[in-house]
PDB file of N, CA and C in Angstrom:
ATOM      1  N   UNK A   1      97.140 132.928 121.946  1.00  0.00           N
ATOM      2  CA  UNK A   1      97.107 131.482 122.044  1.00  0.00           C
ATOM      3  C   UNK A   1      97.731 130.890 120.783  1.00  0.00           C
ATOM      4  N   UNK A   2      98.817 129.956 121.459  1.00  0.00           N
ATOM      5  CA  UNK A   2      99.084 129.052 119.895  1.00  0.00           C
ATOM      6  C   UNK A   2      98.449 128.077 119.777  1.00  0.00           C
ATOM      7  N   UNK A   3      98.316 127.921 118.271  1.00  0.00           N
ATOM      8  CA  UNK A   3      97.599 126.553 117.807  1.00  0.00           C
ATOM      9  C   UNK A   3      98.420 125.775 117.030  1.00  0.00           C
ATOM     10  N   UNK A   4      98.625 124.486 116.694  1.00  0.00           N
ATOM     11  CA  UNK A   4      99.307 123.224 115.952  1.00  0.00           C
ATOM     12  C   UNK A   4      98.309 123.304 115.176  1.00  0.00           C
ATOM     13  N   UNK A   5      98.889 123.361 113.687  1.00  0.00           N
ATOM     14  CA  UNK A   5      98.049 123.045 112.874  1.00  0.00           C
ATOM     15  C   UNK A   5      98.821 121.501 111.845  1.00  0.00           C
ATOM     16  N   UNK A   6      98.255 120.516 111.486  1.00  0.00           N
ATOM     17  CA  UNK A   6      99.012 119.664 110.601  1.00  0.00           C
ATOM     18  C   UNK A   6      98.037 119.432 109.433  1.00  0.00           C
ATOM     19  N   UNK A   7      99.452 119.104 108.327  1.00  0.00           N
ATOM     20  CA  UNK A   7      98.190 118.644 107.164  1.00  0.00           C
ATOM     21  C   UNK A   7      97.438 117.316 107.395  1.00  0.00           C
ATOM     22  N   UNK A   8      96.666 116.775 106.193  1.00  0.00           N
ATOM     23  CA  UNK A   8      96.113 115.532 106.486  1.00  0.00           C
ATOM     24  C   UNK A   8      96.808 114.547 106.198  1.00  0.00           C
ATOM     25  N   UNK A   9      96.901 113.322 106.721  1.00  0.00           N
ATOM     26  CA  UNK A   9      98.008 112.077 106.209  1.00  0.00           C
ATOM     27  C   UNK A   9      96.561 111.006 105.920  1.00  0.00           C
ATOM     28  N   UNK A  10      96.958 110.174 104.723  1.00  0.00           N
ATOM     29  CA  UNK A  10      96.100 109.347 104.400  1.00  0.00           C
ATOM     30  C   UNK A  10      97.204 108.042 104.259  1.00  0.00           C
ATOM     31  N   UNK A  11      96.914 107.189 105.334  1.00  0.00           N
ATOM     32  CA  UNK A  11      97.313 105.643 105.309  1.00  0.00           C
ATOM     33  C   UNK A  11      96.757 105.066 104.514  1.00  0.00           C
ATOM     34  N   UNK A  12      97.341 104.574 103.212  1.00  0.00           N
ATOM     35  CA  UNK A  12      96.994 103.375 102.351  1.00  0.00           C
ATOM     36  C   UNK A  12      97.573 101.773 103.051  1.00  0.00           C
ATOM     37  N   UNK A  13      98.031 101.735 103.580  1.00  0.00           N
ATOM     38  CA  UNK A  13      98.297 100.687 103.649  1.00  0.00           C
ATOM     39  C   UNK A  13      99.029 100.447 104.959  1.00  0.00           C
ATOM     40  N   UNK A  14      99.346  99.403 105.552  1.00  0.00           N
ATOM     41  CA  UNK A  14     100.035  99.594 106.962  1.00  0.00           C
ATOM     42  C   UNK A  14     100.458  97.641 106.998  1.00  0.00           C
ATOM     43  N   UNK A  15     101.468  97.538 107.283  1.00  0.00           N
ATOM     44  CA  UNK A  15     101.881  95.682 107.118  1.00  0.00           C
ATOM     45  C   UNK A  15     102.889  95.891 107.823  1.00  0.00           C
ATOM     46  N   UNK A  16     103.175  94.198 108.463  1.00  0.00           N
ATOM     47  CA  UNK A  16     104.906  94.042 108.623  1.00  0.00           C
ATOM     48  C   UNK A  16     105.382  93.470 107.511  1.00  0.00           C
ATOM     49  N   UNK A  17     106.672  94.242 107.656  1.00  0.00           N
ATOM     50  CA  UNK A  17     107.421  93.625 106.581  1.00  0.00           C
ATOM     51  C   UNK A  17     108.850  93.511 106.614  1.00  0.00           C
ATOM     52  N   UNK A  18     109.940  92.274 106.866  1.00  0.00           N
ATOM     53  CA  UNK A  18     110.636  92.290 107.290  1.00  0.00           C
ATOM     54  C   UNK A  18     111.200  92.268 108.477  1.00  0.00           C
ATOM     55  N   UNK A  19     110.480  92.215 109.024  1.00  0.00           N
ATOM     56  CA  UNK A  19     110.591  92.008 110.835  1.00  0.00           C
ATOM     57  C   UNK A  19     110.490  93.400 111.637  1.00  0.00           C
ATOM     58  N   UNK A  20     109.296  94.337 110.678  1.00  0.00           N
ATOM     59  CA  UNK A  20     109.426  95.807 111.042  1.00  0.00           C
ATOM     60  C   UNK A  20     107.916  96.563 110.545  1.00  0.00           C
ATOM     61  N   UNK A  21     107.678  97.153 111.202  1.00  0.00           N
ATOM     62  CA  UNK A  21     106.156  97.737 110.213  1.00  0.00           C
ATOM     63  C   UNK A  21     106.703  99.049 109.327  1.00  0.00           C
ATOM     64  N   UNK A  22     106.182  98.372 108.369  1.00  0.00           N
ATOM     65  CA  UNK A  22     105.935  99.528 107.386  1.00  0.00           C
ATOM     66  C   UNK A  22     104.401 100.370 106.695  1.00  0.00           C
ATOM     67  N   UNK A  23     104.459 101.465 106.764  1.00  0.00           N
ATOM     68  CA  UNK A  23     103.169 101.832 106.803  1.00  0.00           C
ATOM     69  C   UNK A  23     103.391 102.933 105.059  1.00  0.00           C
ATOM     70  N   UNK A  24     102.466 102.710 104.576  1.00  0.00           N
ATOM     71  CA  UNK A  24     102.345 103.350 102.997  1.00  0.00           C
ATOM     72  C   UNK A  24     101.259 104.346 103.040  1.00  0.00           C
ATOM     73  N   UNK A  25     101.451 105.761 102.550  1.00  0.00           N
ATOM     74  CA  UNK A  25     100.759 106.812 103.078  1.00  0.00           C
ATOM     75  C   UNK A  25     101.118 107.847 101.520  1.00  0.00           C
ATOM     76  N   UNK A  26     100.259 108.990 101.739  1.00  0.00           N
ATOM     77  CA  UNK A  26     100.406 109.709 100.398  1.00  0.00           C
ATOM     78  C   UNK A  26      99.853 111.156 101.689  1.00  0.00           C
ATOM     79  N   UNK A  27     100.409 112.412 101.133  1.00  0.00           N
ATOM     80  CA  UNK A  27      99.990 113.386 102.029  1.00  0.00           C
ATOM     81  C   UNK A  27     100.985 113.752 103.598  1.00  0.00           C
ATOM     82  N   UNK A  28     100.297 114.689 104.102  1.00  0.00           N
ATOM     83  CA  UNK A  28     101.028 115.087 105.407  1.00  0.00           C
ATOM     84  C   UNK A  28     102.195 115.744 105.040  1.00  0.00           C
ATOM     85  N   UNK A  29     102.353 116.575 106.401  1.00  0.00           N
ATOM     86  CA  UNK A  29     103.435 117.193 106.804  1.00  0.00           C
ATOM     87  C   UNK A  29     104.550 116.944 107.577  1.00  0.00           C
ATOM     88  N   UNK A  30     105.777 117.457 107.465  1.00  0.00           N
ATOM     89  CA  UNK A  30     106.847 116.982 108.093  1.00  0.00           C
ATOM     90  C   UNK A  30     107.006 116.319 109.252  1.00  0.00           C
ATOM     91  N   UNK A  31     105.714 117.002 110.018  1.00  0.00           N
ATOM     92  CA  UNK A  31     105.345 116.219 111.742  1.00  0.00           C
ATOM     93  C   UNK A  31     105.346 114.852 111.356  1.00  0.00           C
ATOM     94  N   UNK A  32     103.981 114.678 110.532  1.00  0.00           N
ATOM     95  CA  UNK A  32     103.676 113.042 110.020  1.00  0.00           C
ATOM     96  C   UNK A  32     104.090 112.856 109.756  1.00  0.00           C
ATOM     97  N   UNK A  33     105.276 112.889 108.864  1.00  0.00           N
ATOM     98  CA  UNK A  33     106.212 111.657 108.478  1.00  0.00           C
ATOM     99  C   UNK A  33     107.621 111.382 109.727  1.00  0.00           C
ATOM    100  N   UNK A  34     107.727 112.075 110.723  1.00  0.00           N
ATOM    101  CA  UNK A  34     107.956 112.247 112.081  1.00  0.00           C
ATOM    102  C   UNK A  34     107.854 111.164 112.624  1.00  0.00           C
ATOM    103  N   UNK A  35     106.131 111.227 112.935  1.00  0.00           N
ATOM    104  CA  UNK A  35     105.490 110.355 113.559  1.00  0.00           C
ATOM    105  C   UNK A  35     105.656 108.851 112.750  1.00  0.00           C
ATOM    106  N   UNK A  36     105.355 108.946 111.097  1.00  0.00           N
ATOM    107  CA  UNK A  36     105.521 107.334 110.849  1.00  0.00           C
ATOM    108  C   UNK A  36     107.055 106.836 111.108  1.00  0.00           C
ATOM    109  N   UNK A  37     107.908 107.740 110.906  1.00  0.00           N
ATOM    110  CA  UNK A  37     109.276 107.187 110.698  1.00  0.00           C
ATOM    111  C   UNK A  37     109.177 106.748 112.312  1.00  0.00           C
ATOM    112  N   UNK A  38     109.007 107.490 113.384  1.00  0.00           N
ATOM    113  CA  UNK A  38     108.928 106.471 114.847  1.00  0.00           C
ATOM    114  C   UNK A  38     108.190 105.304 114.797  1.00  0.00           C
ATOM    115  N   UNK A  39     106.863 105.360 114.375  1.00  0.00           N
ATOM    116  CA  UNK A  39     106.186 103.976 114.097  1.00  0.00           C
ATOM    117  C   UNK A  39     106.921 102.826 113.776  1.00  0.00           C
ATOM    118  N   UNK A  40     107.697 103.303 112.359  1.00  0.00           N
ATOM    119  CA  UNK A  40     108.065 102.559 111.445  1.00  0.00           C
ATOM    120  C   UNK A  40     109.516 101.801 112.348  1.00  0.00           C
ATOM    121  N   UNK A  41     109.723 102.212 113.229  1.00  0.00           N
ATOM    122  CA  UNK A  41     111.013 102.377 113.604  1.00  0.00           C
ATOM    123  C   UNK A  41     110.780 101.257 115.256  1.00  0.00           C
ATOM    124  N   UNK A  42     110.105 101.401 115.706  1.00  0.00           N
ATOM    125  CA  UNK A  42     109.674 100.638 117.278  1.00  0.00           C
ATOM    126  C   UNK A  42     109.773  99.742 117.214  1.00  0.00           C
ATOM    127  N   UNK A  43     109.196  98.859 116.247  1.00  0.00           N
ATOM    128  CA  UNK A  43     108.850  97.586 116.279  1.00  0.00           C
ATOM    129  C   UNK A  43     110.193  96.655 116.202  1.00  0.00           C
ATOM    130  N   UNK A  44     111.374  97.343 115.767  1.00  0.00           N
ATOM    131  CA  UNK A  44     112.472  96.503 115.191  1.00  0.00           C
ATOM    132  C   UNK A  44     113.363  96.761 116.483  1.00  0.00           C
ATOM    133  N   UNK A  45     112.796  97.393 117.677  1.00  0.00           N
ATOM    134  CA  UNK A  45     114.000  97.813 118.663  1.00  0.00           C
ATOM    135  C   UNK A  45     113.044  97.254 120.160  1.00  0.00           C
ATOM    136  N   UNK A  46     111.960  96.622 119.747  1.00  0.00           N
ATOM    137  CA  UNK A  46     111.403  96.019 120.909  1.00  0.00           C
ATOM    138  C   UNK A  46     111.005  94.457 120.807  1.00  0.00           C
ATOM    139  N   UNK A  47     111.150  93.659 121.871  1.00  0.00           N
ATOM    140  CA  UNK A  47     110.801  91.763 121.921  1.00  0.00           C
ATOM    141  C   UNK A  47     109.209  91.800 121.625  1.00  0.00           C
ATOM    142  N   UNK A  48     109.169  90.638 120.760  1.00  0.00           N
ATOM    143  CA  UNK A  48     107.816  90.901 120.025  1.00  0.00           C
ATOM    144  C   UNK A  48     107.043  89.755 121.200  1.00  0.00           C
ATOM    145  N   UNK A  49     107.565  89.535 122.539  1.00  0.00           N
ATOM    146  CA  UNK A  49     107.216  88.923 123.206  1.00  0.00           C
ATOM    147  C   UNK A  49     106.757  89.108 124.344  1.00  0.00           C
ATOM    148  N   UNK A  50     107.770  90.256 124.775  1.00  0.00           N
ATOM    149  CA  UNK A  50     107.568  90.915 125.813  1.00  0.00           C
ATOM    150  C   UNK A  50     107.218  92.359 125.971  1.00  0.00           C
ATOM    151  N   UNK A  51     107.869  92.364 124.762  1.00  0.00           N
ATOM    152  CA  UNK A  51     108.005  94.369 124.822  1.00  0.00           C
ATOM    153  C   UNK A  51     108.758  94.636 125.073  1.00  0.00           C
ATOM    154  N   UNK A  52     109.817  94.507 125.485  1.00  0.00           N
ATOM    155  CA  UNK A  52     110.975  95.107 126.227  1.00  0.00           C
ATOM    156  C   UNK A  52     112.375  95.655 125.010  1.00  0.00           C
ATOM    157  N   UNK A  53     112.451  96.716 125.519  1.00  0.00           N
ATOM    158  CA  UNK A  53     113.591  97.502 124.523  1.00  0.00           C
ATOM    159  C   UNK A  53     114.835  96.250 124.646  1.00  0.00           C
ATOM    160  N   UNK A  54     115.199  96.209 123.066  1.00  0.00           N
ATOM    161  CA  UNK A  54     116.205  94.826 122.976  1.00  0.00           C
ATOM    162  C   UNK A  54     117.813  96.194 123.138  1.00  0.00           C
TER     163      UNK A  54
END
């Protein structure tokens, strides 16, 4: 059996900024910063009205 193992990510901080979220973190592994860079990344490619991919 395989298992996923990841390190721990600790969010300090999480805001918009610039018309985009940015999230401030210390820790984690390559996955997590994966995952924030998509986070970080959505908000500026979707209508903050509708949702809909611009």
């Amino acid at each position: 059996m395989n298992t996923l193992t990841h390190d721990v990510i600790t969010i300090d901080e999480a805001k918009e900024k610039h018309d985009g979220l940015r999230i401030y973190h210390h820790e984690g592994d390559d996955y997590a910063q994966g995952v924030i860079n998509l986070a970080e990344a959505l908000p500026r490619n979707l209508c903050v009205i509708c949702g809909k991919a611009l």
